[in-house]
N, C-alpha and C. Protein backbone atom coordinates (compact mmCIF):
# COMPACT_ATOMS: atom_id res chain seq x y z
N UNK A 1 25.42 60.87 55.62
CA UNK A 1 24.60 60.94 54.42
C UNK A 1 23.20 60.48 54.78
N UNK A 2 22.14 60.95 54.60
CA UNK A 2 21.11 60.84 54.57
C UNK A 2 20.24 59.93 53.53
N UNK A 3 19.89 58.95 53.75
CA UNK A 3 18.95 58.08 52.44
C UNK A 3 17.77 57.80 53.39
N UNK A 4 16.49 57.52 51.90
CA UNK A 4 15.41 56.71 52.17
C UNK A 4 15.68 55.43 51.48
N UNK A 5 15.67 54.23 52.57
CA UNK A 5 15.18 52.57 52.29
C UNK A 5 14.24 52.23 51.48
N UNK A 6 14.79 51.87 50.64
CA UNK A 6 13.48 50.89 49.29
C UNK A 6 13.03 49.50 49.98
N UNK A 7 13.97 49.24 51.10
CA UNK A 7 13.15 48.11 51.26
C UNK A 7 13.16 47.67 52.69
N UNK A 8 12.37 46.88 53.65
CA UNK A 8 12.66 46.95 55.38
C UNK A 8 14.12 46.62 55.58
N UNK A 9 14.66 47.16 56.56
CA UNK A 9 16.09 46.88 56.77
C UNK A 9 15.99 46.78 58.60
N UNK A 10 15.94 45.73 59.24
CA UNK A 10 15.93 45.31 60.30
C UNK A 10 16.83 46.21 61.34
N UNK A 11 17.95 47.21 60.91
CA UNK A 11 19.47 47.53 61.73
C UNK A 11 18.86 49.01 61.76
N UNK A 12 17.76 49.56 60.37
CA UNK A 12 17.99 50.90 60.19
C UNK A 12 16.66 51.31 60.07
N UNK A 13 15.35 50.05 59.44
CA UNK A 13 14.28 50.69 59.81
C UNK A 13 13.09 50.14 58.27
N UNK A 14 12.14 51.09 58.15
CA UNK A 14 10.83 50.63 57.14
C UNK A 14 11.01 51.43 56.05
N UNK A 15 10.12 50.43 54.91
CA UNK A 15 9.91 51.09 53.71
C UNK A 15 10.13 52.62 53.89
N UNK A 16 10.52 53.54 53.38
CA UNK A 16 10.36 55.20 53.22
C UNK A 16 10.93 55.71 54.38
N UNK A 17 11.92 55.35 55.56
CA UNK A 17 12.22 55.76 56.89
C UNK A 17 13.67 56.30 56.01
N UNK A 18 13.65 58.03 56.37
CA UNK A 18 15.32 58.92 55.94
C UNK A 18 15.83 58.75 57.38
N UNK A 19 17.04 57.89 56.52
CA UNK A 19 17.84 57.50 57.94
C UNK A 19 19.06 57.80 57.52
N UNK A 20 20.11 58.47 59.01
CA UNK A 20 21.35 59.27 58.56
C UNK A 20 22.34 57.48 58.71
N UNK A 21 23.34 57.70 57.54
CA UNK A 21 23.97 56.23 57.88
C UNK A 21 25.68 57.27 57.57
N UNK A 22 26.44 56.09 57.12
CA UNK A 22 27.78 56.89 57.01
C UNK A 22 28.11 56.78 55.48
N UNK A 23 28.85 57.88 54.92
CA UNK A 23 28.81 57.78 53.68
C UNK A 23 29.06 56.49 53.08
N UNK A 24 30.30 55.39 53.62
CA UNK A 24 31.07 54.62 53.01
C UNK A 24 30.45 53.43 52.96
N UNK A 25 29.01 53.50 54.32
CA UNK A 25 27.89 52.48 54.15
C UNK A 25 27.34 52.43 53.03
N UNK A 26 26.80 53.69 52.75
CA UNK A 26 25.59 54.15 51.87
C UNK A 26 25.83 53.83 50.46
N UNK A 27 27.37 54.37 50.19
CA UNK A 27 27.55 54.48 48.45
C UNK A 27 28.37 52.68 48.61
N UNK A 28 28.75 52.29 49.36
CA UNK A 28 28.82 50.64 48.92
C UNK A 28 28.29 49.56 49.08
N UNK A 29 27.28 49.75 50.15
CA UNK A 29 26.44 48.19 50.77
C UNK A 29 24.80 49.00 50.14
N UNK A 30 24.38 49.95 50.51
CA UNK A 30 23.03 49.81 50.63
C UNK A 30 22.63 50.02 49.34
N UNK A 31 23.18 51.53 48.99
CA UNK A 31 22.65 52.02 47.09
C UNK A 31 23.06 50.70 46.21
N UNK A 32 24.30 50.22 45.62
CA UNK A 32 24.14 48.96 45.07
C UNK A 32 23.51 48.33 45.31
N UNK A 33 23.32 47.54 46.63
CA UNK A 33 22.29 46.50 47.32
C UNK A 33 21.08 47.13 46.58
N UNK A 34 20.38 47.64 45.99
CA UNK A 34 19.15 48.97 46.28
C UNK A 34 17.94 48.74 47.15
N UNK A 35 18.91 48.91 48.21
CA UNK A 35 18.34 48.95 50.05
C UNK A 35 17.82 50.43 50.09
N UNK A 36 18.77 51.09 49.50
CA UNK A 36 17.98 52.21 50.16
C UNK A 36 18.62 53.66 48.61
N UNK A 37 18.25 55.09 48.66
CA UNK A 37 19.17 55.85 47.68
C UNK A 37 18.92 56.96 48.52
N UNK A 38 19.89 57.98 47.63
CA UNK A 38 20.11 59.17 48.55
C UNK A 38 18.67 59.95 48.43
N UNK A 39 18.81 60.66 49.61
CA UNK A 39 17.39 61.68 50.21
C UNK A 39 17.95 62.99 49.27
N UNK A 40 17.63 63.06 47.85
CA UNK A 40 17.46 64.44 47.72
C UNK A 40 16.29 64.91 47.53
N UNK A 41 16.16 66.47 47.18
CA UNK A 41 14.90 66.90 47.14
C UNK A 41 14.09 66.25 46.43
N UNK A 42 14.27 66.10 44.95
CA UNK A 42 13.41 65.18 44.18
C UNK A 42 13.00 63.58 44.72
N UNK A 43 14.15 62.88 45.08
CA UNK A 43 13.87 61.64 45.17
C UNK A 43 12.78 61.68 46.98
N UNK A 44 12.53 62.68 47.45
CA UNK A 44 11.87 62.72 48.88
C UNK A 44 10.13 63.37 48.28
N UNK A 45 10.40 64.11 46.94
CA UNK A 45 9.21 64.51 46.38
C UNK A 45 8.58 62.67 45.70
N UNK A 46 9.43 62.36 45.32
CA UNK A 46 8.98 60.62 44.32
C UNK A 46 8.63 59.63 45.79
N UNK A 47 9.38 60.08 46.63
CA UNK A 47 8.75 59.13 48.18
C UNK A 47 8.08 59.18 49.02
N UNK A 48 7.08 60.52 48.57
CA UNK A 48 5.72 60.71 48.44
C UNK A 48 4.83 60.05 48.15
N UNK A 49 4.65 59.88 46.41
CA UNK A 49 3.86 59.56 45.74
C UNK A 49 3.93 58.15 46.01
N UNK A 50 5.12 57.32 46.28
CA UNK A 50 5.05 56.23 46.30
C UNK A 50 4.43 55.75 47.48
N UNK A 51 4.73 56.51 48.26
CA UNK A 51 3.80 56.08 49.39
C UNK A 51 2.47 56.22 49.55
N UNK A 52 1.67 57.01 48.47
CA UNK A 52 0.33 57.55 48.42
C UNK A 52 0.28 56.30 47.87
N UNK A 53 0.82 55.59 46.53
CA UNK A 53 0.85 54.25 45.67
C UNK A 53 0.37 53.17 46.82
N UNK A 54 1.36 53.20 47.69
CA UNK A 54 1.62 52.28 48.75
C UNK A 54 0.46 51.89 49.58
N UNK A 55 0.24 52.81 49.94
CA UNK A 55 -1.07 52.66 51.00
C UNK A 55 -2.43 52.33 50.49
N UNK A 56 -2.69 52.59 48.79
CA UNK A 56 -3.91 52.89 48.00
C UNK A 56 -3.94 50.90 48.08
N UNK A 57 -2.62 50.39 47.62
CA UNK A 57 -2.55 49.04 47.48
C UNK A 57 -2.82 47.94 48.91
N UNK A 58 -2.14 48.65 49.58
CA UNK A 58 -2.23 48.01 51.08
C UNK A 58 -3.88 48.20 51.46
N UNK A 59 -4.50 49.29 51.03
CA UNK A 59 -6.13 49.03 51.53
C UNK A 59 -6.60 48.31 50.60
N UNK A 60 -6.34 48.39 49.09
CA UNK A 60 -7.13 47.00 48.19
C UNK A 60 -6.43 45.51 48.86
N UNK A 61 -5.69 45.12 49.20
CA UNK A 61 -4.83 44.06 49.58
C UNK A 61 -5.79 43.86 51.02
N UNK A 62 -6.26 44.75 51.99
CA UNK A 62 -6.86 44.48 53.05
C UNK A 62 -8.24 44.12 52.95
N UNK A 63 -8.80 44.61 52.05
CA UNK A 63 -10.18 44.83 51.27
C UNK A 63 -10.56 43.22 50.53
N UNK A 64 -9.69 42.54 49.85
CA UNK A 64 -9.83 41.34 49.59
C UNK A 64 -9.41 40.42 50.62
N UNK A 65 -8.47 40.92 51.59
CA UNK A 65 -8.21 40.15 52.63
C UNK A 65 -9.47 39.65 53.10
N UNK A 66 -10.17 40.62 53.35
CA UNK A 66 -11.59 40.50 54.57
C UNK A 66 -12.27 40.00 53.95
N UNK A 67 -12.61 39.96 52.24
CA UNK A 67 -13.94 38.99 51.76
C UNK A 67 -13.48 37.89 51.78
N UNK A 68 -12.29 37.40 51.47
CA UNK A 68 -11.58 35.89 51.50
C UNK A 68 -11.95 35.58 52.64
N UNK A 69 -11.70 36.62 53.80
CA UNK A 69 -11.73 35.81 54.99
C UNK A 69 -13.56 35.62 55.43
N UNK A 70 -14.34 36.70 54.86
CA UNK A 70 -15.91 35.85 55.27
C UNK A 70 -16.20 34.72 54.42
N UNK A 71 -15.99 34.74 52.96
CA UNK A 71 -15.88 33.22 52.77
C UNK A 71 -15.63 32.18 53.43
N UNK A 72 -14.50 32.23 53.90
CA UNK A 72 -14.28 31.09 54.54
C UNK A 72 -14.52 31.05 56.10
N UNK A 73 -15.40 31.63 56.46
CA UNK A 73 -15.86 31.59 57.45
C UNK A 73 -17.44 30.90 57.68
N UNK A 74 -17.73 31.10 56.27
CA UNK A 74 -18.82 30.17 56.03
C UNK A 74 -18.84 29.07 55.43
N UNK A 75 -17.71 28.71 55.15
CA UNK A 75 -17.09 27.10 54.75
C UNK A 75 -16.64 26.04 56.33
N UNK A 76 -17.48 25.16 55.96
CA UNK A 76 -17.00 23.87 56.95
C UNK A 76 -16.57 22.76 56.28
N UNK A 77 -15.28 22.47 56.88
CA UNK A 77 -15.06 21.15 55.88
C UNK A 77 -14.59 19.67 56.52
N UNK A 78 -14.78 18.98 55.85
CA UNK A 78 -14.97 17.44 56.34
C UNK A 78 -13.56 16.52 55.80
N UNK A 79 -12.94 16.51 56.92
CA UNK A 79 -11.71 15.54 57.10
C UNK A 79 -11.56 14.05 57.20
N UNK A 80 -11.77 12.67 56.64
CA UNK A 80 -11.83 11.51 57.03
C UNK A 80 -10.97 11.17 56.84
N UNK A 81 -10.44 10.37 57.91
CA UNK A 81 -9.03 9.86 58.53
C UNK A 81 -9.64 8.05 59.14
N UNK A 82 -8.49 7.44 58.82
CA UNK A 82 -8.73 6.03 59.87
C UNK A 82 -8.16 5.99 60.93
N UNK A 83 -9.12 5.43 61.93
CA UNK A 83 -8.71 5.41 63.18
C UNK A 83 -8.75 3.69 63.49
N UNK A 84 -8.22 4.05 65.13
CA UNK A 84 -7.76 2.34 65.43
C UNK A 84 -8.73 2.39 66.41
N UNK A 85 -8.67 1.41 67.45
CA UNK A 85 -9.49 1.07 68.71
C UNK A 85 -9.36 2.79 69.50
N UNK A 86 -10.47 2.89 70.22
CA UNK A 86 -10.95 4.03 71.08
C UNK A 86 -11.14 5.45 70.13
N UNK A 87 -11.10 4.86 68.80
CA UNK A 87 -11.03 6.00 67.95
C UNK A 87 -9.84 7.27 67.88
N UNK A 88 -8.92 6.51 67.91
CA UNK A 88 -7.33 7.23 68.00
C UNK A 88 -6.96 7.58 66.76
N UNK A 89 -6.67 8.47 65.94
CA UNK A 89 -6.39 8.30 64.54
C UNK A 89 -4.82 8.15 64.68
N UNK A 90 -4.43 7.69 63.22
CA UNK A 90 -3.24 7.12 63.04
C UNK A 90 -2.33 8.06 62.56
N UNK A 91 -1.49 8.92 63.30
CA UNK A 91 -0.73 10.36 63.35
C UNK A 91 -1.79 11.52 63.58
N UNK A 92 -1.77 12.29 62.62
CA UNK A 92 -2.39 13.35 63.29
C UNK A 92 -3.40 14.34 61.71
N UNK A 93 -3.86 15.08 62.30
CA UNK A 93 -4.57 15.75 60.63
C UNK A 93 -3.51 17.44 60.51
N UNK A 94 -2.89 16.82 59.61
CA UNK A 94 -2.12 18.27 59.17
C UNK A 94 -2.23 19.48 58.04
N UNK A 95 -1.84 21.00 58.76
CA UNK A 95 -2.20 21.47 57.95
C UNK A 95 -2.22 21.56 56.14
N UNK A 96 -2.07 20.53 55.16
CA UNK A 96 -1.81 20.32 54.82
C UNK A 96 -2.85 19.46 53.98
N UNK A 97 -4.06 18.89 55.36
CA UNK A 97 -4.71 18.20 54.71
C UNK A 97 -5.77 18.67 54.92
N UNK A 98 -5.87 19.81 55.55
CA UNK A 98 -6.83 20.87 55.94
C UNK A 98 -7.01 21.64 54.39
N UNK A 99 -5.80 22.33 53.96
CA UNK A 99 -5.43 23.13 52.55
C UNK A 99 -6.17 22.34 51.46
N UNK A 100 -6.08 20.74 51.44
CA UNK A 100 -6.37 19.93 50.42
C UNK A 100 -8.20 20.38 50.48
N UNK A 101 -8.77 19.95 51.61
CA UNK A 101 -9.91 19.98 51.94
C UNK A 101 -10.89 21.06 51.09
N UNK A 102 -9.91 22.33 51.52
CA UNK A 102 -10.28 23.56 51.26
C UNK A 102 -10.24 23.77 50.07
N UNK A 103 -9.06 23.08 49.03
CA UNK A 103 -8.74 23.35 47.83
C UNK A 103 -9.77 22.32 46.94
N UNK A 104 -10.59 21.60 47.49
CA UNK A 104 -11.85 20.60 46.74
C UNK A 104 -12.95 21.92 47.30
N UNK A 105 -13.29 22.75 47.82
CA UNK A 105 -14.21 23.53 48.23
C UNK A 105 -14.19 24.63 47.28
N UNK A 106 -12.61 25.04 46.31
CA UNK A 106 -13.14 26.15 45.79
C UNK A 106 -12.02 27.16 46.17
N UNK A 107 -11.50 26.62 47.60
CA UNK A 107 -10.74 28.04 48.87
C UNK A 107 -9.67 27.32 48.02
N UNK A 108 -8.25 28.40 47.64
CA UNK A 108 -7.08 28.49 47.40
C UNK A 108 -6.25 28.96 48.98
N UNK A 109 -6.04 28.70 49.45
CA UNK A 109 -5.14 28.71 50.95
C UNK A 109 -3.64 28.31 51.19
N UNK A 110 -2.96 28.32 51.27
CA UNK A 110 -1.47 28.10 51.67
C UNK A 110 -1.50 27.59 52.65
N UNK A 111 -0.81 26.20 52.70
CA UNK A 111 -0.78 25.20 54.40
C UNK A 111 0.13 26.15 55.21
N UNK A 112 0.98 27.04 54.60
CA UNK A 112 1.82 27.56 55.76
C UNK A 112 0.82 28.84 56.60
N UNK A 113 -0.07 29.11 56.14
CA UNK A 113 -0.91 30.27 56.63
C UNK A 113 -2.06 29.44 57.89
N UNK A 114 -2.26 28.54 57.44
CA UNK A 114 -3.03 27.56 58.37
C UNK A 114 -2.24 27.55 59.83
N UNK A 115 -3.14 27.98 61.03
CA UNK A 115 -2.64 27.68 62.14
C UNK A 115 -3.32 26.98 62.95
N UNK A 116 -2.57 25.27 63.67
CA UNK A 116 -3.28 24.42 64.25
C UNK A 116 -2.74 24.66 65.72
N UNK A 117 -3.46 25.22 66.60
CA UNK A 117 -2.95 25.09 67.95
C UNK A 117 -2.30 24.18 68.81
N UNK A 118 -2.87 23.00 68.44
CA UNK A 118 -2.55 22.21 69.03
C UNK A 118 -3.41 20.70 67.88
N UNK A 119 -2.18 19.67 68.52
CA UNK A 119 -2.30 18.50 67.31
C UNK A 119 -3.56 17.67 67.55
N UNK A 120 -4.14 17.64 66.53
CA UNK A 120 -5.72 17.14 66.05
C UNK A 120 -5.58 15.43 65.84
N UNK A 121 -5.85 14.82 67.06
CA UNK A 121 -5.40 13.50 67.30
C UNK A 121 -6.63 12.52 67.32
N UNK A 122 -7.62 13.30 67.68
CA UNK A 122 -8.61 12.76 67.94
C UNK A 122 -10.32 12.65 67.06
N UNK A 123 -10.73 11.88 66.87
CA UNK A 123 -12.11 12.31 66.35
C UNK A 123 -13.14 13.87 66.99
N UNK A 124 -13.93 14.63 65.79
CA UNK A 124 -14.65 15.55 66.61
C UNK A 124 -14.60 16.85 65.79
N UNK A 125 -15.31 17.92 66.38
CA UNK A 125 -15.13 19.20 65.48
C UNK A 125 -14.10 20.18 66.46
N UNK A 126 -12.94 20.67 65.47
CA UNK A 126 -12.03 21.64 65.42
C UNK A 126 -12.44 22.59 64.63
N UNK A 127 -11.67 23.93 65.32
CA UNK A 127 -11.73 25.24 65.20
C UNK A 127 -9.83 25.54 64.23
N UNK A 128 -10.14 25.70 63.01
CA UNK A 128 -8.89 26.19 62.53
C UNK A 128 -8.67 27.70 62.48
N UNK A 129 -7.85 28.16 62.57
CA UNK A 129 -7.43 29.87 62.58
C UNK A 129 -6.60 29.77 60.92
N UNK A 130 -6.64 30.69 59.79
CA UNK A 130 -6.19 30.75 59.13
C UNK A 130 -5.83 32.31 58.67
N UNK A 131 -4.60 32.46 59.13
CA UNK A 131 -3.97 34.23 58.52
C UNK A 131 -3.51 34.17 57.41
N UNK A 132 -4.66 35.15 56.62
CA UNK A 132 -5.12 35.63 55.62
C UNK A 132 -4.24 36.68 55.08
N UNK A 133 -3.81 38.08 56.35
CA UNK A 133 -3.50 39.25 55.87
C UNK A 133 -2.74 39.29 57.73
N UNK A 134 -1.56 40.19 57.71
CA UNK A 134 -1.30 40.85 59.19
C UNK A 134 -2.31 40.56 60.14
N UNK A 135 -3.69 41.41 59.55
CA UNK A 135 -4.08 41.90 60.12
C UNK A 135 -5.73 41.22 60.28
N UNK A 136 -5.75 40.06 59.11
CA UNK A 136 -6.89 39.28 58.73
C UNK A 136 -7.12 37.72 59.41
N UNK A 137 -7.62 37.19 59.80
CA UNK A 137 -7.76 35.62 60.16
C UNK A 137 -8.99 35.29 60.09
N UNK A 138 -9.05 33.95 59.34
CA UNK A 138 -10.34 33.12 59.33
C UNK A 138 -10.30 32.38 59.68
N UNK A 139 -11.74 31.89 60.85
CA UNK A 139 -11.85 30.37 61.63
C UNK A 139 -12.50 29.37 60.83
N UNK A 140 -12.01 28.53 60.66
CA UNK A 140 -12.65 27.50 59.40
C UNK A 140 -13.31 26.20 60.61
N UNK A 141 -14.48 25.88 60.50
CA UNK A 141 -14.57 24.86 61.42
C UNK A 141 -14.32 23.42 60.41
N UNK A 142 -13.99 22.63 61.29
CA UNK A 142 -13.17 21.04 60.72
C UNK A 142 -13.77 19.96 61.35
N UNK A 143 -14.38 19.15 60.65
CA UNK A 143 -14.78 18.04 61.28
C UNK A 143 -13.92 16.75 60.74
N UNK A 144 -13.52 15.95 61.96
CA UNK A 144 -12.75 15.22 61.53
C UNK A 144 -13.30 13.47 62.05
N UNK A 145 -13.51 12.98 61.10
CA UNK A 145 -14.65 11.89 60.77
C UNK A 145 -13.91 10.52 60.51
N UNK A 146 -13.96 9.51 60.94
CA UNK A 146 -14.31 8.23 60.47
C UNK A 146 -14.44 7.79 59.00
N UNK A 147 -13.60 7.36 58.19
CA UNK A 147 -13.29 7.33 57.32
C UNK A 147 -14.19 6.05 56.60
């Protein structure tokens, strides 16, 4: 039996991919699941349009990706932390307190989108990477200061 996937399926494939499966798959795990429905003529004419839908959204979705991300490319923000002798700070600056930073600036950001290469231990200016979109990332510079 032949169906198109409503939704990614890791075993069989992407949004809109007509993939041949076996009947006893199709009419009990996937169509209930609504993983995927049968490829007839009409429903392959409707998985068209949805995909014209699809893509119109995925370029507005990329389109705000990229101004979010020059915003914050022109945002620098200022981290103060206490430190001990030799200027060691006391754990580390996490993404988390980067998000906070950003979220007194105006920027709405998700700490899980924040990527720290490596742990920010020390006094000085850092380079943050923050994915925005797949296909989007913004470098936020971080100064991390003496409290």
């Amino acid at each position: 039996m032949k169906v198109i996937l409503r939704k990614n399926f890791d075993q069989l494939g992407k949004v809109g991919d007509i993939v041949s499966v076996k009947d006893g798959y199709a009419r009990n795990y996937l169509i209930p699941r609504q993983i995927a429905y049968q490829a007839t003529a009409g429903n392959i004419r409707t998985l068209e349009e949805e995909k014209k839908q699809i893509q119109k959204k995925e370029a507005k979705e990329l389109e705000t990706a990229q101004t979010f991300a020059a915003e914050l490319e022109k945002v620098s923000i200022t981290i103060p932390v206490t430190v001990g002798e030799e200027d060691k700070i006391f754990g580390s600056v996490t993404s988390q307190m980067i998000a906070d930073a950003l979220k007194e600036k105006g920027l709405e950001v998700d700490k899980r989108k924040i990527e720290i290469t490596e742990p920010i231990k020390s006094l000085g200016i850092y380079s943050v990477t923050i994915k925005i979109h797949p296909s989007v990332s913004a470098i936020v510079k971080t100064w991390v200061v003496r409290e």
